[in-house]
C-alpha atoms as a PDB file:
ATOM      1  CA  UNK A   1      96.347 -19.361  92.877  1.00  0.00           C
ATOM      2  CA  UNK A   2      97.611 -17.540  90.282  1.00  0.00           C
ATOM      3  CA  UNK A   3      96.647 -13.755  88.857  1.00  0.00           C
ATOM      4  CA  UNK A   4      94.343 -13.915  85.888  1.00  0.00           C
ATOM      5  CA  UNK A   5      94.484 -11.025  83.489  1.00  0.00           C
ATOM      6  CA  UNK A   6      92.259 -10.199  81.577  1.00  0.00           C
ATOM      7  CA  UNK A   7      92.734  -8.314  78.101  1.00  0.00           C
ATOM      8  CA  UNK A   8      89.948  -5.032  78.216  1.00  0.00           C
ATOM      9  CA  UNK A   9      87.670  -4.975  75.434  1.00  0.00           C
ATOM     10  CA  UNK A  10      88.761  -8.108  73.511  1.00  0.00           C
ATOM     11  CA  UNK A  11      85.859 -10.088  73.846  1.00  0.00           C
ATOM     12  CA  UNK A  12      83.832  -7.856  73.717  1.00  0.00           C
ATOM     13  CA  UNK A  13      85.067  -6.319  70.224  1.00  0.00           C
ATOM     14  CA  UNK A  14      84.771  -9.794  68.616  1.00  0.00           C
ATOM     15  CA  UNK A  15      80.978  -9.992  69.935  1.00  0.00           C
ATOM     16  CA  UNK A  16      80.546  -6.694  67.785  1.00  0.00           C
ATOM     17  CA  UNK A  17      82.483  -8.183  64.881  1.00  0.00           C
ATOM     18  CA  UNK A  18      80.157 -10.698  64.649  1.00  0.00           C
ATOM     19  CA  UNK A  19      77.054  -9.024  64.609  1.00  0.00           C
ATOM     20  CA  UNK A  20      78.731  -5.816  62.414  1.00  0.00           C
ATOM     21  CA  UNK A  21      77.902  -5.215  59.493  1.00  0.00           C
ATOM     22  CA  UNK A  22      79.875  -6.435  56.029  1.00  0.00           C
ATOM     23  CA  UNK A  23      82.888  -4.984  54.390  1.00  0.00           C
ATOM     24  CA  UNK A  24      82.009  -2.477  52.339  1.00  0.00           C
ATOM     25  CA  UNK A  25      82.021  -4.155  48.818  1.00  0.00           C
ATOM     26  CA  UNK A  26      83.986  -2.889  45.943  1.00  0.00           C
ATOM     27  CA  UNK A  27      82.633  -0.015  43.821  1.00  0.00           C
ATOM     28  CA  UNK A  28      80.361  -1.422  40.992  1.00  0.00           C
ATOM     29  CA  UNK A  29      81.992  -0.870  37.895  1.00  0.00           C
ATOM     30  CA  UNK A  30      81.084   2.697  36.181  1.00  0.00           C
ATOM     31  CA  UNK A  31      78.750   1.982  33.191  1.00  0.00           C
ATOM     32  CA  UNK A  32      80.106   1.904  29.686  1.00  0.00           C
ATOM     33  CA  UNK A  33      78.475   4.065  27.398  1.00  0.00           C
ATOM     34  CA  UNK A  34      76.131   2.769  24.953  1.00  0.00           C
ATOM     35  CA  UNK A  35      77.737   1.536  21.599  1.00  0.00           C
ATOM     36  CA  UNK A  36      76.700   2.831  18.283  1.00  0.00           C
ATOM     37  CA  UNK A  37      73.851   0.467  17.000  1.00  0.00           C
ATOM     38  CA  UNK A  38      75.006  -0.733  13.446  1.00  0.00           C
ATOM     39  CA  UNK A  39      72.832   0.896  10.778  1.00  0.00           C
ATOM     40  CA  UNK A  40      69.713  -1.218  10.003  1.00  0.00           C
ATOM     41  CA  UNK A  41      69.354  -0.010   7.041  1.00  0.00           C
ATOM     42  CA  UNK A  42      71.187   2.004   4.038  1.00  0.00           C
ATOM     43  CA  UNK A  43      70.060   5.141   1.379  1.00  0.00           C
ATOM     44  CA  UNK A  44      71.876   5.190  -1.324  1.00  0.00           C
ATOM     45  CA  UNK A  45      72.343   7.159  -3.982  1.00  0.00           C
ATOM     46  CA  UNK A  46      73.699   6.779  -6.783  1.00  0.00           C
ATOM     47  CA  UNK A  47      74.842   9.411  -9.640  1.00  0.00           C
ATOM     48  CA  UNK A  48      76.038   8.809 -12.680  1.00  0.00           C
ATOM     49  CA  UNK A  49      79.426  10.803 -13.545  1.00  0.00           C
ATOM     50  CA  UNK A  50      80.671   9.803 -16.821  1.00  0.00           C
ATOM     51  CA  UNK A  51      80.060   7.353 -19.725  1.00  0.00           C
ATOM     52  CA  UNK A  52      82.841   5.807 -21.472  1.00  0.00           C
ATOM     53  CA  UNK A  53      82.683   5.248 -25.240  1.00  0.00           C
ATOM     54  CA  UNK A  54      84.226   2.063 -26.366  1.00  0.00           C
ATOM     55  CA  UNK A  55      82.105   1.735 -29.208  1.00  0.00           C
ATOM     56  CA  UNK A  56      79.209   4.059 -30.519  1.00  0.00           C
ATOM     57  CA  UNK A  57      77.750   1.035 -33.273  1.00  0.00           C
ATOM     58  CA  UNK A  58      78.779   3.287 -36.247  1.00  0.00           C
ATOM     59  CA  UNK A  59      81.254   4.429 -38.333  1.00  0.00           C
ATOM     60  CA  UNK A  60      79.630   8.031 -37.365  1.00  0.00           C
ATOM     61  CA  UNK A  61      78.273   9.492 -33.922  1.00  0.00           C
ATOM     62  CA  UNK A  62      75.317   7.279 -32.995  1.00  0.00           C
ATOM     63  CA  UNK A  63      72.307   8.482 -30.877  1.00  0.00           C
ATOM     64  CA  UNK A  64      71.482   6.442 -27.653  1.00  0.00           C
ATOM     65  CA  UNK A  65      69.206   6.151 -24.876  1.00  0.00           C
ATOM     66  CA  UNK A  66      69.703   4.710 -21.434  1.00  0.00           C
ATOM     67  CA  UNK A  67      67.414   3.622 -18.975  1.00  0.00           C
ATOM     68  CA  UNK A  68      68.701   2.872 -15.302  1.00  0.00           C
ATOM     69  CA  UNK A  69      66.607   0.762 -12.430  1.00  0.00           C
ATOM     70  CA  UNK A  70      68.370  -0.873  -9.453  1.00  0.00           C
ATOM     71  CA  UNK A  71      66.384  -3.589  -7.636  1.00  0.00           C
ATOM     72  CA  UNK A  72      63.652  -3.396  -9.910  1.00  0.00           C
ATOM     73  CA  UNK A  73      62.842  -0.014  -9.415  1.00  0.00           C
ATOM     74  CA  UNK A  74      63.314   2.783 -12.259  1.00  0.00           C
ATOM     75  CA  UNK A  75      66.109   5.429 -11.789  1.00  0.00           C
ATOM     76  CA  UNK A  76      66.302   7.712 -14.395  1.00  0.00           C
ATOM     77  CA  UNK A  77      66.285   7.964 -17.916  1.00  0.00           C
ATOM     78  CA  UNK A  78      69.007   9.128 -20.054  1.00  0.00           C
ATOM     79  CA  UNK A  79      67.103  10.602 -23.308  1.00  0.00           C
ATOM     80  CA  UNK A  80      68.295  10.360 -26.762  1.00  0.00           C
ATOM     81  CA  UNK A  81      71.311  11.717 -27.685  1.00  0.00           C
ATOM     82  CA  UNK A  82      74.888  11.629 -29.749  1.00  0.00           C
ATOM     83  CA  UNK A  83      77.470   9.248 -28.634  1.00  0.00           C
ATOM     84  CA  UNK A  84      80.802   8.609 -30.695  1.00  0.00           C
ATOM     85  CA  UNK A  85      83.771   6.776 -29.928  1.00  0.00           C
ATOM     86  CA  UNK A  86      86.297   8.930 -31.575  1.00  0.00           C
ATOM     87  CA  UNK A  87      89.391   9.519 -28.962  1.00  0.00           C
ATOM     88  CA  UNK A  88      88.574  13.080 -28.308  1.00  0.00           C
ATOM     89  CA  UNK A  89      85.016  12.483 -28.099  1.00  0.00           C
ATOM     90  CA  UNK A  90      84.601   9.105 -26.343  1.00  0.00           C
ATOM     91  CA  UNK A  91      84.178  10.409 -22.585  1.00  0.00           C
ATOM     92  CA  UNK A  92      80.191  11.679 -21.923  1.00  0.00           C
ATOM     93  CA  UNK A  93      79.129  13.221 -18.923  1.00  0.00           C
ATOM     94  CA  UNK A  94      75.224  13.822 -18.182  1.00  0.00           C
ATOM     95  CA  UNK A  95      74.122  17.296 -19.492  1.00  0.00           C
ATOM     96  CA  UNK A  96      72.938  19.652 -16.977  1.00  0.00           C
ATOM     97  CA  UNK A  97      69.202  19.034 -18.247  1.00  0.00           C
ATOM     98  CA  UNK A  98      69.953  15.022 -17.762  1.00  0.00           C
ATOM     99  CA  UNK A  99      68.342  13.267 -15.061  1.00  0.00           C
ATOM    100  CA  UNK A 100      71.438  11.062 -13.491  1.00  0.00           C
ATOM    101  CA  UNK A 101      71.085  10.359  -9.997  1.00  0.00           C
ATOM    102  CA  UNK A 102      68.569   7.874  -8.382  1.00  0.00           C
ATOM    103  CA  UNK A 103      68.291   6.955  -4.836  1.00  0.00           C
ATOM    104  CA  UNK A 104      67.485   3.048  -3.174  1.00  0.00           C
ATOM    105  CA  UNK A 105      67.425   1.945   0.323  1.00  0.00           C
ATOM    106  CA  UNK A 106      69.412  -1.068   1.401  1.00  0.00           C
ATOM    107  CA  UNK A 107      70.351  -3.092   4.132  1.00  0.00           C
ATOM    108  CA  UNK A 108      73.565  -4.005   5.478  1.00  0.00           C
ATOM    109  CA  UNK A 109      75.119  -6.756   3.768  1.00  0.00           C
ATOM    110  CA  UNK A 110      72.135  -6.564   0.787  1.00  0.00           C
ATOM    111  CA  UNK A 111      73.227  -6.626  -2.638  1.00  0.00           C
ATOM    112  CA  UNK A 112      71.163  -5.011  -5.579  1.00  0.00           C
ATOM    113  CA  UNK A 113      71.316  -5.813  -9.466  1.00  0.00           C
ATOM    114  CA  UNK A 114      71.904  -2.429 -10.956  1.00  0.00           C
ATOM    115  CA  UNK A 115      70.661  -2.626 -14.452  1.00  0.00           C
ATOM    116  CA  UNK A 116      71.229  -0.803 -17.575  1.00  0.00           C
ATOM    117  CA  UNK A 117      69.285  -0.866 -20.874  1.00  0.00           C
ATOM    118  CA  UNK A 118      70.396   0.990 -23.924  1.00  0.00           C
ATOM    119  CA  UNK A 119      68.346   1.226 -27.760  1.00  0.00           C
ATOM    120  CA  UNK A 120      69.292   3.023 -30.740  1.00  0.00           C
ATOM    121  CA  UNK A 121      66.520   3.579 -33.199  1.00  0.00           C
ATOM    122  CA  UNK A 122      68.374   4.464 -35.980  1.00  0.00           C
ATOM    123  CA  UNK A 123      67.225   4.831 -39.585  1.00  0.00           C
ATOM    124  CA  UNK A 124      69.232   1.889 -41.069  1.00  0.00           C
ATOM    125  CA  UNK A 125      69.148  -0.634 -38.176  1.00  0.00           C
ATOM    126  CA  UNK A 126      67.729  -0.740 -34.307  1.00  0.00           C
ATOM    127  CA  UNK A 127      70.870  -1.891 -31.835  1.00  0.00           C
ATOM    128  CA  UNK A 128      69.877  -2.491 -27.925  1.00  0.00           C
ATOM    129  CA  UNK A 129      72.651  -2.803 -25.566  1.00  0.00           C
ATOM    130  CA  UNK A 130      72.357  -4.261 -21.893  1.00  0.00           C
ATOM    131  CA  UNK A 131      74.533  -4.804 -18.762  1.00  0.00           C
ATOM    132  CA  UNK A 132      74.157  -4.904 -14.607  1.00  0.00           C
ATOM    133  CA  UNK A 133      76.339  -4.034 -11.801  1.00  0.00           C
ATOM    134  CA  UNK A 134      75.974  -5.163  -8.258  1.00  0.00           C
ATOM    135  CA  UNK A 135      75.320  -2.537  -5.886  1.00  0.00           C
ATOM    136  CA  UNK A 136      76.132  -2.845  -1.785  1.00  0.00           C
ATOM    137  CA  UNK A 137      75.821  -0.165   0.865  1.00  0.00           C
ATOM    138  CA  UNK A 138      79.090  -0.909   2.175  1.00  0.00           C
ATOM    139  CA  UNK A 139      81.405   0.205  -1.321  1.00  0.00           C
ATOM    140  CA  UNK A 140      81.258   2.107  -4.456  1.00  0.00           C
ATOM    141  CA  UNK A 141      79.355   0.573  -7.344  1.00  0.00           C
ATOM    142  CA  UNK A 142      82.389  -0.616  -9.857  1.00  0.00           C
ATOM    143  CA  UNK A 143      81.768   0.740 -13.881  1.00  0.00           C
ATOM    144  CA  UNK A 144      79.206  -0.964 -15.053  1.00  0.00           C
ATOM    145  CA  UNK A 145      79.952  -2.432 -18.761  1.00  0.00           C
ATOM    146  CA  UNK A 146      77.001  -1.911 -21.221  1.00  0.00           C
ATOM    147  CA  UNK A 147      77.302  -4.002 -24.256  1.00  0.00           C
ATOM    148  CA  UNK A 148      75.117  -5.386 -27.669  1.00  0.00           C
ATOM    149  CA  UNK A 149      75.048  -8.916 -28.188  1.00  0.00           C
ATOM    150  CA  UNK A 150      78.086  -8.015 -30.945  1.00  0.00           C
ATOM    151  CA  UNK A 151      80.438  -5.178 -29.163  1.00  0.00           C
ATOM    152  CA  UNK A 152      80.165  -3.650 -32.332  1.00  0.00           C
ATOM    153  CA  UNK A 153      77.015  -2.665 -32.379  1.00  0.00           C
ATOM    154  CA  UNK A 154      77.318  -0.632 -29.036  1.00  0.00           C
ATOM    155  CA  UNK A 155      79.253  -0.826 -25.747  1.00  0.00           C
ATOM    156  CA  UNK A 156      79.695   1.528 -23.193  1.00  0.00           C
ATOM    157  CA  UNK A 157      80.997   1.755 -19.568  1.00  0.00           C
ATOM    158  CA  UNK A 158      79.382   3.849 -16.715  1.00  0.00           C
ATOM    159  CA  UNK A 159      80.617   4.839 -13.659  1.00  0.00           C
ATOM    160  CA  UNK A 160      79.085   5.992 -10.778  1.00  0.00           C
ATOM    161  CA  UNK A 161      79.564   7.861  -7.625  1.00  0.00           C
ATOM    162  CA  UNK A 162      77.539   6.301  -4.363  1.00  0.00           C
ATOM    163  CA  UNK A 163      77.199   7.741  -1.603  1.00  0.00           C
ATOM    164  CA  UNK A 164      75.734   5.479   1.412  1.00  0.00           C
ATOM    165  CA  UNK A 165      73.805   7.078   4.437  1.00  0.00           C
ATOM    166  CA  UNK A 166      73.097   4.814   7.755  1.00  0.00           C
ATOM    167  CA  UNK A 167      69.088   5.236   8.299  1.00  0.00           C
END
């Protein structure tokens, strides 16, 4: 009969393989840090810099006021005062006594009808100019173009600055 050898330890080190525990599993992935939650909603304001003269609705300075609401919701008044279109005259900026900023709240993608109503009560005739702008959170309002059913009679341009803070 022939020598049997046996191999020390090899069976038995399978029997404890089987009944080991697992391979250690990879390390779970480190968390990612939360991302910014988009804004829900928008305040805005708005302020008006400068008013362009393209026609006062005389041959002479003409005196104007200007109301402004956005979304149905008054802004400010401009009161009564001068306007002329002459070339070294036609640019207006609010006076320091001038209401000309308003504030709205909007949300993302939303756009509002900025709107702009303008009268002259003068002594020899009444003019009333109108014109809207669309306002969104996202970019500056463009100049809005205020005009009288005949340009004649009265058209302006405003522009505004906006500045948009996530809420």
């Amino acid at each position: 009969m022939g020598r049997r050898y046996r191999c020390a330890g090899t069976a038995e080190r399978q029997i404890a393989h089987i009944g080991a525990a697992p391979a250690p599993a990879a390390p779970a992935p480190l968390a990612q840090p939360a991302q910014p939650k988009a804004p829900t909603r928008y305040s805005v304001v708005l302020t008006l810099e400068k008013i362009e003269v393209v026609n006062d609705g005389t041959s002479g300075s003409t005196s104007w006021t200007f109301d402004v609401s956005a979304g149905g919701q008054d802004l400010f008044e401009l009161p009564s005062r001068d306007y002329n279109d002459a070339e070294d005259t036609r640019i207006a900026t609010p006076r320091t006594s001038d209401p000309s900023m308003g504030r709205v709240t909007l949300v993302p993608g939303q756009e509002m009808l900025v709107k702009i109503s303008g009268r002259s009560g003068g002594l020899i005739s009444k003019l009333s100019a109108s014109g809207t702008g669309t306002l969104v959170a996202e970019r500056a309002l463009a100049p809005v173009k205020v005009v009288a059913a005949d340009p004649r009679d009265g058209e302006f341009i405003f522009h505004f600055a906006t500045a948009a803070t996530p809420q």
